[in-house]
Protein backbone atom coordinates (compact mmCIF):
# COMPACT_ATOMS: atom_id res chain seq x y z
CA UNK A 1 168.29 192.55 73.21
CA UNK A 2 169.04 196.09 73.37
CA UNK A 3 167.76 197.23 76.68
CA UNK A 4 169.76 193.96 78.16
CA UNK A 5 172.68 195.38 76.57
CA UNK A 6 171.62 199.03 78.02
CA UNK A 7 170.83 197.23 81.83
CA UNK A 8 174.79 195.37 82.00
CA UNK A 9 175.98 198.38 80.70
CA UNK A 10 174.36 200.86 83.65
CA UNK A 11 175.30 197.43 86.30
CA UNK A 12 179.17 197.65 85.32
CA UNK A 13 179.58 201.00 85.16
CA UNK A 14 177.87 201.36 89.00
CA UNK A 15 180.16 198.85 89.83
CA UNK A 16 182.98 200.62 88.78
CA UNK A 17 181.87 204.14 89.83
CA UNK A 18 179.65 203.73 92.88
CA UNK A 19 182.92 203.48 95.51
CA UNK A 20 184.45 206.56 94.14
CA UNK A 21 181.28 208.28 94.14
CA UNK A 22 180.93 207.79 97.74
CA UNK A 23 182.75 209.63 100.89
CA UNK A 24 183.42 208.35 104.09
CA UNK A 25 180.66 210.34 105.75
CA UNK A 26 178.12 208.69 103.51
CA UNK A 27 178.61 205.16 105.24
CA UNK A 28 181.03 206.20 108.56
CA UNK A 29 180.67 208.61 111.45
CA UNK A 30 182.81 208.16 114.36
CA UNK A 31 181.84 204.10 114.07
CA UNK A 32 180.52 201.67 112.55
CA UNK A 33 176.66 201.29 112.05
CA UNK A 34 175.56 199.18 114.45
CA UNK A 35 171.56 198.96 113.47
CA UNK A 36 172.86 198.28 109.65
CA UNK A 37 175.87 195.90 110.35
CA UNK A 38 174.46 193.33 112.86
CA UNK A 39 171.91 192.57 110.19
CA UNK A 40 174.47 193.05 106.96
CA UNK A 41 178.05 192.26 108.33
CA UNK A 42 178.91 193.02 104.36
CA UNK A 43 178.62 196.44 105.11
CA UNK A 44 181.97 196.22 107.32
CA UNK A 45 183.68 195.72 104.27
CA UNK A 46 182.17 199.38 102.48
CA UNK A 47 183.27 200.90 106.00
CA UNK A 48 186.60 199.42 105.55
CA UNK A 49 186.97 200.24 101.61
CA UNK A 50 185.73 203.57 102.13
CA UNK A 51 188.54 204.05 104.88
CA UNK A 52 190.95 202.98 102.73
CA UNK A 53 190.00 205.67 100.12
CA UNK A 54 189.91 208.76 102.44
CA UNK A 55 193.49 207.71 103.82
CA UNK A 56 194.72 208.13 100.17
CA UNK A 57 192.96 210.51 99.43
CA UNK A 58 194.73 212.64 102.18
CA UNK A 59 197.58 211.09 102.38
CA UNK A 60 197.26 209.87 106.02
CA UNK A 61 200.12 209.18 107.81
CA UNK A 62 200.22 207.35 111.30
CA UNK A 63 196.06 207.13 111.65
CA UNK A 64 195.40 204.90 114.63
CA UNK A 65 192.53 202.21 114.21
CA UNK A 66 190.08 200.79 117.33
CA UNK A 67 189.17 197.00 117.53
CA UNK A 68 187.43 196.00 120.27
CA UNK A 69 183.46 195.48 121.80
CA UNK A 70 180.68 197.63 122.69
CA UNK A 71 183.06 199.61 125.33
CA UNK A 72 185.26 200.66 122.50
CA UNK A 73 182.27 201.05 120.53
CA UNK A 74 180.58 203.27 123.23
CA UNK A 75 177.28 202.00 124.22
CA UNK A 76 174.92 202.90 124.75
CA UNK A 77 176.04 206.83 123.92
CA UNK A 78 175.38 208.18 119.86
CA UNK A 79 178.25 208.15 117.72
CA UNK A 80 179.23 211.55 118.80
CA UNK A 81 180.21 210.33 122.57
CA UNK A 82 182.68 207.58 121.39
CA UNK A 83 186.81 207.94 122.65
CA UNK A 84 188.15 208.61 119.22
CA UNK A 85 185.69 211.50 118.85
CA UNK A 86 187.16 213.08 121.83
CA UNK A 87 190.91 211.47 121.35
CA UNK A 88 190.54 213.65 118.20
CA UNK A 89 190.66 216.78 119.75
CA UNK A 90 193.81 216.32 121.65
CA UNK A 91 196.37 218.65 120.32
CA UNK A 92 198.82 216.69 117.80
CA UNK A 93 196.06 213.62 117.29
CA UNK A 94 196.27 211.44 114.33
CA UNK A 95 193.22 210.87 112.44
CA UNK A 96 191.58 208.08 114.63
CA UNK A 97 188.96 205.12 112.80
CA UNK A 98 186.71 202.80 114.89
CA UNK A 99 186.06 199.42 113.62
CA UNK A 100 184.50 198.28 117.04
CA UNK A 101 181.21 196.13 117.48
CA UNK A 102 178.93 195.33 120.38
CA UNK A 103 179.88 191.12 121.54
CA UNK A 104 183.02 190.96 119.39
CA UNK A 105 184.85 188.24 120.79
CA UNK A 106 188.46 188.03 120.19
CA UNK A 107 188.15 185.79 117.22
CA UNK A 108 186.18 188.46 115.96
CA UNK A 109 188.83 191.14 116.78
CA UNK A 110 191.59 188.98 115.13
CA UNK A 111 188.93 188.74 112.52
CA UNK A 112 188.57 192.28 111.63
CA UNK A 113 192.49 192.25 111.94
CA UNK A 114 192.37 190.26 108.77
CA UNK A 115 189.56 192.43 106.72
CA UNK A 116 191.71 195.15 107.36
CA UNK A 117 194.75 193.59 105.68
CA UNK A 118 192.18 192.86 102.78
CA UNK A 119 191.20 196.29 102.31
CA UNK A 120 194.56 197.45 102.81
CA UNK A 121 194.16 199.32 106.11
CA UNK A 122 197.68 199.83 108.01
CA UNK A 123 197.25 198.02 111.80
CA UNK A 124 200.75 199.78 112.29
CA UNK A 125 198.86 201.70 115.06
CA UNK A 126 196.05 199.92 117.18
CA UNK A 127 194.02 200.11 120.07
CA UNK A 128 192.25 197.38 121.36
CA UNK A 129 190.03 195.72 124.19
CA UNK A 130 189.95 192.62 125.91
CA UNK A 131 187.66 192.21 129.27
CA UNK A 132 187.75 189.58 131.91
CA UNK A 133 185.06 187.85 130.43
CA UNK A 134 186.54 186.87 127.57
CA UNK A 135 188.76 184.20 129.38
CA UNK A 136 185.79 182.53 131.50
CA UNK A 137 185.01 178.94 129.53
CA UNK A 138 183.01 179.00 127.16
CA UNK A 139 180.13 176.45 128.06
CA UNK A 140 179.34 176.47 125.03
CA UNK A 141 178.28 180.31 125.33
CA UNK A 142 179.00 182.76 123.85
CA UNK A 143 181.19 181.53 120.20
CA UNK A 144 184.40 182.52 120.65
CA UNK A 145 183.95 184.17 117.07
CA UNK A 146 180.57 185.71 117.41
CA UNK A 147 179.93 187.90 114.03
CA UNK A 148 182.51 186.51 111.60
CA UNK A 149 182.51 182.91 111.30
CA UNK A 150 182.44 182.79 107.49
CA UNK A 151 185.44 185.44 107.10
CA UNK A 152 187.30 184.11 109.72
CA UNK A 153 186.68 180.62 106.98
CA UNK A 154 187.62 182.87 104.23
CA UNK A 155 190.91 184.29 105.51
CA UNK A 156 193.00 182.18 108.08
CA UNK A 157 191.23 178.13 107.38
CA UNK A 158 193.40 177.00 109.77
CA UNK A 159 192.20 179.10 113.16
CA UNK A 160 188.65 178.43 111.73
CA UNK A 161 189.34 175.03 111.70
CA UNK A 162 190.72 175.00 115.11
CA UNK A 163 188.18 176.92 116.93
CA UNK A 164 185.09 174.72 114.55
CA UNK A 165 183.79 172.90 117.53
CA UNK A 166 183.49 175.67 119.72
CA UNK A 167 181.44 177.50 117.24
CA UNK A 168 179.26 174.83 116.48
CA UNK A 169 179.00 173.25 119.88
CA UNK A 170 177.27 177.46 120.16
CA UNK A 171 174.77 176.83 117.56
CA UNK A 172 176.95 177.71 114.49
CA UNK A 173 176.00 175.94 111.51
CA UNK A 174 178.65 176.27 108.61
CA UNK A 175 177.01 174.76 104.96
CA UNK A 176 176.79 171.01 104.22
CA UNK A 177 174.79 169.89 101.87
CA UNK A 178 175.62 170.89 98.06
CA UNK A 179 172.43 173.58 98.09
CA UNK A 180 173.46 175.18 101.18
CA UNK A 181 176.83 175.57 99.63
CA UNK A 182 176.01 177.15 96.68
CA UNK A 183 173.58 179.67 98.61
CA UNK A 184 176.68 180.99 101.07
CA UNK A 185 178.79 181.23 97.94
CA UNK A 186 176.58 183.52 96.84
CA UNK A 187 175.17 186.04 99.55
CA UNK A 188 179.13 185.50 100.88
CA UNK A 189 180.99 185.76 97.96
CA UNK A 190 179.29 186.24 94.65
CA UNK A 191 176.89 189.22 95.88
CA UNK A 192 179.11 190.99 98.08
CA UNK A 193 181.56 191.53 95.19
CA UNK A 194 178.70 193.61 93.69
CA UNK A 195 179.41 197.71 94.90
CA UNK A 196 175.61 197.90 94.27
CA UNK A 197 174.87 194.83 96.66
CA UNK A 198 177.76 196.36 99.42
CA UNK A 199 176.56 199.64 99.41
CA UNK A 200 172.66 199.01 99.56
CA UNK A 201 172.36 200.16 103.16
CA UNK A 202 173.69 203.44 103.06
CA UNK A 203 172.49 203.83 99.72
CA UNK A 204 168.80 203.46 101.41
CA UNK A 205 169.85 205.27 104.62
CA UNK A 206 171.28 208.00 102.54
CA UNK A 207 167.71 208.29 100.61
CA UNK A 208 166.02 208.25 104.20
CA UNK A 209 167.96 210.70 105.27
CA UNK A 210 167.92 213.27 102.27
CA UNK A 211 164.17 212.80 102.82
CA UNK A 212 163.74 213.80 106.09
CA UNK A 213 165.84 217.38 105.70
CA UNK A 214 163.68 217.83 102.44
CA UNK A 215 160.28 217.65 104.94
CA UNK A 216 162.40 219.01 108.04
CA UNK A 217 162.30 215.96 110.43
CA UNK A 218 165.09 215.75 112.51
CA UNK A 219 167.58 213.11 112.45
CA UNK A 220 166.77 209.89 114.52
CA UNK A 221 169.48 209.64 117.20
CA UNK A 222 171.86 206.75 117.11
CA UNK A 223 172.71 205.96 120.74
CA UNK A 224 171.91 202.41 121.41
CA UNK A 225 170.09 202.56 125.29
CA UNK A 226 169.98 204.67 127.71
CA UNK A 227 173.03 206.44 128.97
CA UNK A 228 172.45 207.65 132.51
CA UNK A 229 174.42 206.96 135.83
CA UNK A 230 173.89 203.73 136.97
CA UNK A 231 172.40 204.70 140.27
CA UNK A 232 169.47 205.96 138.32
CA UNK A 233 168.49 202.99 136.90
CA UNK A 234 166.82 199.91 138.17
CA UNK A 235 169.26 196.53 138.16
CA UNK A 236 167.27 194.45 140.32
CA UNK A 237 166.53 191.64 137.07
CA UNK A 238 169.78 192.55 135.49
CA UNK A 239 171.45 191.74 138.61
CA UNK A 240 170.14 187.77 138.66
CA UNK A 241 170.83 187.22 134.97
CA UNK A 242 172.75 184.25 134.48
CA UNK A 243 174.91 185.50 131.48
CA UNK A 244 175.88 188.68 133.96
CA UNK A 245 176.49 186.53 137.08
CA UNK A 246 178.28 183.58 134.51
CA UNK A 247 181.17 186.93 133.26
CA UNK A 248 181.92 187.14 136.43
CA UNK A 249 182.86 183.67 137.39
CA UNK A 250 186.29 183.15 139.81
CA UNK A 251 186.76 180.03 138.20
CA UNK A 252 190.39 179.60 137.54
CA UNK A 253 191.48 180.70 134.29
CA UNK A 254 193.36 178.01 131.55
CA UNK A 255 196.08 180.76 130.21
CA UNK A 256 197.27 178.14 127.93
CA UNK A 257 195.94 177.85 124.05
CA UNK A 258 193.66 175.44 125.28
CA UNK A 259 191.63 178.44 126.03
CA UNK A 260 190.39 179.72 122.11
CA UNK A 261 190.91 183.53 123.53
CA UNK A 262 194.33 182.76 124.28
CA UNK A 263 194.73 181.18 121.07
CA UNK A 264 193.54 184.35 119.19
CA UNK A 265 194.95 186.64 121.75
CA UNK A 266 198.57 185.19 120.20
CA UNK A 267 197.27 184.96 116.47
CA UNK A 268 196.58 188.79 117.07
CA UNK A 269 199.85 189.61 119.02
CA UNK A 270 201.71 187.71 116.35
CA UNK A 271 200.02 189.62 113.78
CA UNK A 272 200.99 192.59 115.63
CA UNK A 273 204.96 192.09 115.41
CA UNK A 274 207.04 195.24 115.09
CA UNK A 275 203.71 197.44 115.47
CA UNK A 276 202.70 199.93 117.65
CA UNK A 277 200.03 198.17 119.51
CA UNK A 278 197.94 198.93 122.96
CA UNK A 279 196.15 196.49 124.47
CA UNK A 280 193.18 197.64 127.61
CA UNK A 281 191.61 195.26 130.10
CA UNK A 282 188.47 196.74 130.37
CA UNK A 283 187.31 198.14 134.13
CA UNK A 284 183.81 196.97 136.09
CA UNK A 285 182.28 198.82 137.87
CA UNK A 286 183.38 198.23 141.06
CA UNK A 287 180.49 199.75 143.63
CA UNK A 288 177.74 197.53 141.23
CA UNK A 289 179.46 194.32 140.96
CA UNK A 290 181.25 194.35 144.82
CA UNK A 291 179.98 191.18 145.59
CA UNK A 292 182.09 189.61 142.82
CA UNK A 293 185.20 192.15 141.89
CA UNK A 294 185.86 191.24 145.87
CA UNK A 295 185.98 186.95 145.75
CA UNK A 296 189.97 186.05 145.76
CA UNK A 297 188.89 184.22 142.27
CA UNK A 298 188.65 186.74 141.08
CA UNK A 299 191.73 189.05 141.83
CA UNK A 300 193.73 186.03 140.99
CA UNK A 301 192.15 185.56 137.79
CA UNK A 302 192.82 189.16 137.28
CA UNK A 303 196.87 188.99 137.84
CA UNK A 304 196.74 185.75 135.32
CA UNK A 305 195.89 188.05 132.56
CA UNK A 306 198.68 190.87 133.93
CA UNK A 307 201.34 188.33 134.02
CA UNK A 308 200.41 186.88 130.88
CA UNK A 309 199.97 190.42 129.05
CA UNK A 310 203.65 191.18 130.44
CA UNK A 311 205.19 188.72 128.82
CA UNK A 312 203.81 189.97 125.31
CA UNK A 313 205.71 192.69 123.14
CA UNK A 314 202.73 195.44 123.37
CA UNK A 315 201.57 197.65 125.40
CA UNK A 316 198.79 197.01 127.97
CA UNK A 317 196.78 198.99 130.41
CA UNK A 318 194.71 197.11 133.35
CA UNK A 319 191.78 199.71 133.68
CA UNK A 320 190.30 198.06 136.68
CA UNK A 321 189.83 200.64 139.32
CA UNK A 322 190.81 203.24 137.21
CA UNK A 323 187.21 204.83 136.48
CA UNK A 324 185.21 206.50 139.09
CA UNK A 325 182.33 204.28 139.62
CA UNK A 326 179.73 206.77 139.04
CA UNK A 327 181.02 207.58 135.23
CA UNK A 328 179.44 204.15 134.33
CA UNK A 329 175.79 203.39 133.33
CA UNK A 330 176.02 200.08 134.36
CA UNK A 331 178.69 197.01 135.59
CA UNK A 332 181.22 197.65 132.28
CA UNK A 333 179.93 200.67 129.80
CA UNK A 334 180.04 204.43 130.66
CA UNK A 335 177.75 207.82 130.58
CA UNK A 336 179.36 209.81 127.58
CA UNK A 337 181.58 212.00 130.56
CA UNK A 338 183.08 208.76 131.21
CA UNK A 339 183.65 207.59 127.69
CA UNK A 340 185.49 211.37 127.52
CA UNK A 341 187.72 210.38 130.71
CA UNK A 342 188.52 207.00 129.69
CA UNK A 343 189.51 208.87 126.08
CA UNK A 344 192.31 211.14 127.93
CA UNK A 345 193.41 207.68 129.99
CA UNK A 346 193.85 206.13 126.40
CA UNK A 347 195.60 208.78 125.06
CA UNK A 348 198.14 209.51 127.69
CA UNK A 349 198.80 205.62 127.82
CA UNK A 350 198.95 205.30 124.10
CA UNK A 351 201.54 208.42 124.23
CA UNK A 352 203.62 207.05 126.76
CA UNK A 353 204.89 203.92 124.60
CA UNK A 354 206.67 204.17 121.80
């Protein structure tokens, strides 16, 4: 009975200690973990609370926090070759988190919006993505919430609700029967309120880590693919890939909330009322994707989404012909000297609004 006693004992006290025991390097550099998150989205929320303790800690004042998809992210560079790492060394620059995944959809990005009121994280300064691809109909492909179906369930019912057939008509399956409710109340609720549960991954990465300087290995880079020019690489099957050749359709666009990116591309502007918000169209590379950047589709498709981001109270940057083709690795990402340009564009857009 004792050593039960002793075990709930040791359990509550990690619990109540294990957060503040932790820094933000031990779970956070420069962006979120990609390899740990896509297989424990939980560990978004650790990012997030661990965030929210180095901002008090000191004092923050007017950080600025990234949303957006693997561009914002910066695939396929390391975490050291992302824009806030080099928005960061501008003179007078804010401390600068990035909360960006590879395939976050907008319903994701309004998602995350939501987590960060939960974890009290200020969105009174934020940077965005959107890219042209997010307003081609979805047939059913890909969910307009891709990652966070149950927390989008957990914290706005009502968009969930709305956007339900779209998600499962793409091979979302929320819980029916009585069993498979009880077993997403716990790995979605129960167990993630456990700091031991939350904080597993780093906990084991930190271990793996600590191990390898104790036996000198080096450090296992984090970039996510290869990040040279384009022109050095060979396209030929990526270029007759039906998901490629689908994001580039010149079907008309539905601007109307018909469309479920429209409809969280309001929820998120709404959210955003009275902040200081930027939102960027991301750029294609032009010379790689001529024979589809040129169809008169697809122009007019792009001045839908100008005259529809011009009618919104934030800021927004087209970044379509802005980047020199040969900073990208392939049709939409960038070798890290382009992810270092497209930092300075960011920045000198972000400082010219107020």
């Amino acid at each position: 009975m004792k050593s039960v006693k002793y075990v709930v004992l040791f359990l509550l006290i990690i619990q109540f200690l294990l957060p503040s025991g932790l820094r933000l390097s031990n779970v956070y550099h420069n962006r979120l973990d990609y390899d740990k998150v896509k297989s424990n989205l939980h560990d978004i929320g650790a990012v997030m609370e661990q965030i929210q303790k180095e901002v008090k800690r000191k004092d923050l004042k007017d950080y600025i926090v990234i949303l957006g998809d693997s561009i914002l992210f910066g695939s396929p560079g390391n975490s050291n070759q992302v824009i806030n790492a080099y928005m960061e060394q501008e003179q007078g620059a804010p401390a600068i988190f990035n909360l960006s995944l590879p395939a976050n959809q907008p319903g994701d990005i309004y998602t995350m919006m939501l987590m960060m009121d939960r974890y009290g994280l200020s969105s009174d300064n934020l940077i965005l993505n959107i890219r042209y691809a997010s307003f081609i109909e979805r047939d059913p492909y890909p969910s307009a919430v891709f990652w966070l179906q149950d927390e989008l369930r957990k914290y706005d019912r009502e968009a969930y609700d709305r956007v339900l057939p779209q998600l499962k008509s793409a091979g979302y399956k929320p819980p029916s029967s009585l069993y498979d409710r009880y077993k997403h109340m716990l790995h979605e609720q129960i167990m993630p309120s456990l700091e031991l549960f939350r904080y597993q991954d780093f906990i084991k990465k930190g271990i793996n880590y600590n191990y390898k300087h104790l036996v000198n290995e080096p450090i296992p880079d984090d970039a996510l693919g290869d990040t040279r020019p384009w022109k050095e690489k060979d396209f030929a099957d990526f270029m007759t890939d039906e998901s490629l050749i689908n994001s580039f359709s010149d079907k008309a666009f539905v601007m109307t909330e018909e469309s479920p990116d429209i409809y969280f591309l309001n929820k998120m502007i709404a959210h955003q009322k009275g902040k200081r918000t930027l939102f960027l169209l991301s750029g294609t590379n032009h010379e790689m994707m001529s024979e589809y950047v040129t169809k008169p589709g697809y122009k007019m498709n792009l001045e839908l989404i100008d005259r529809y981001m011009a009618n919104q109270p934030v800021g927004y940057v087209n970044l379509e012909g802005r980047m020199s083709n040969d900073l990208f690795t392939d049709h939409t990402h960038f070798i890290p000297a382009g992810y270092e340009e497209l930092a300075d564009v960011i920045w000198t857009e972000w400082n010219r609004r107020p």
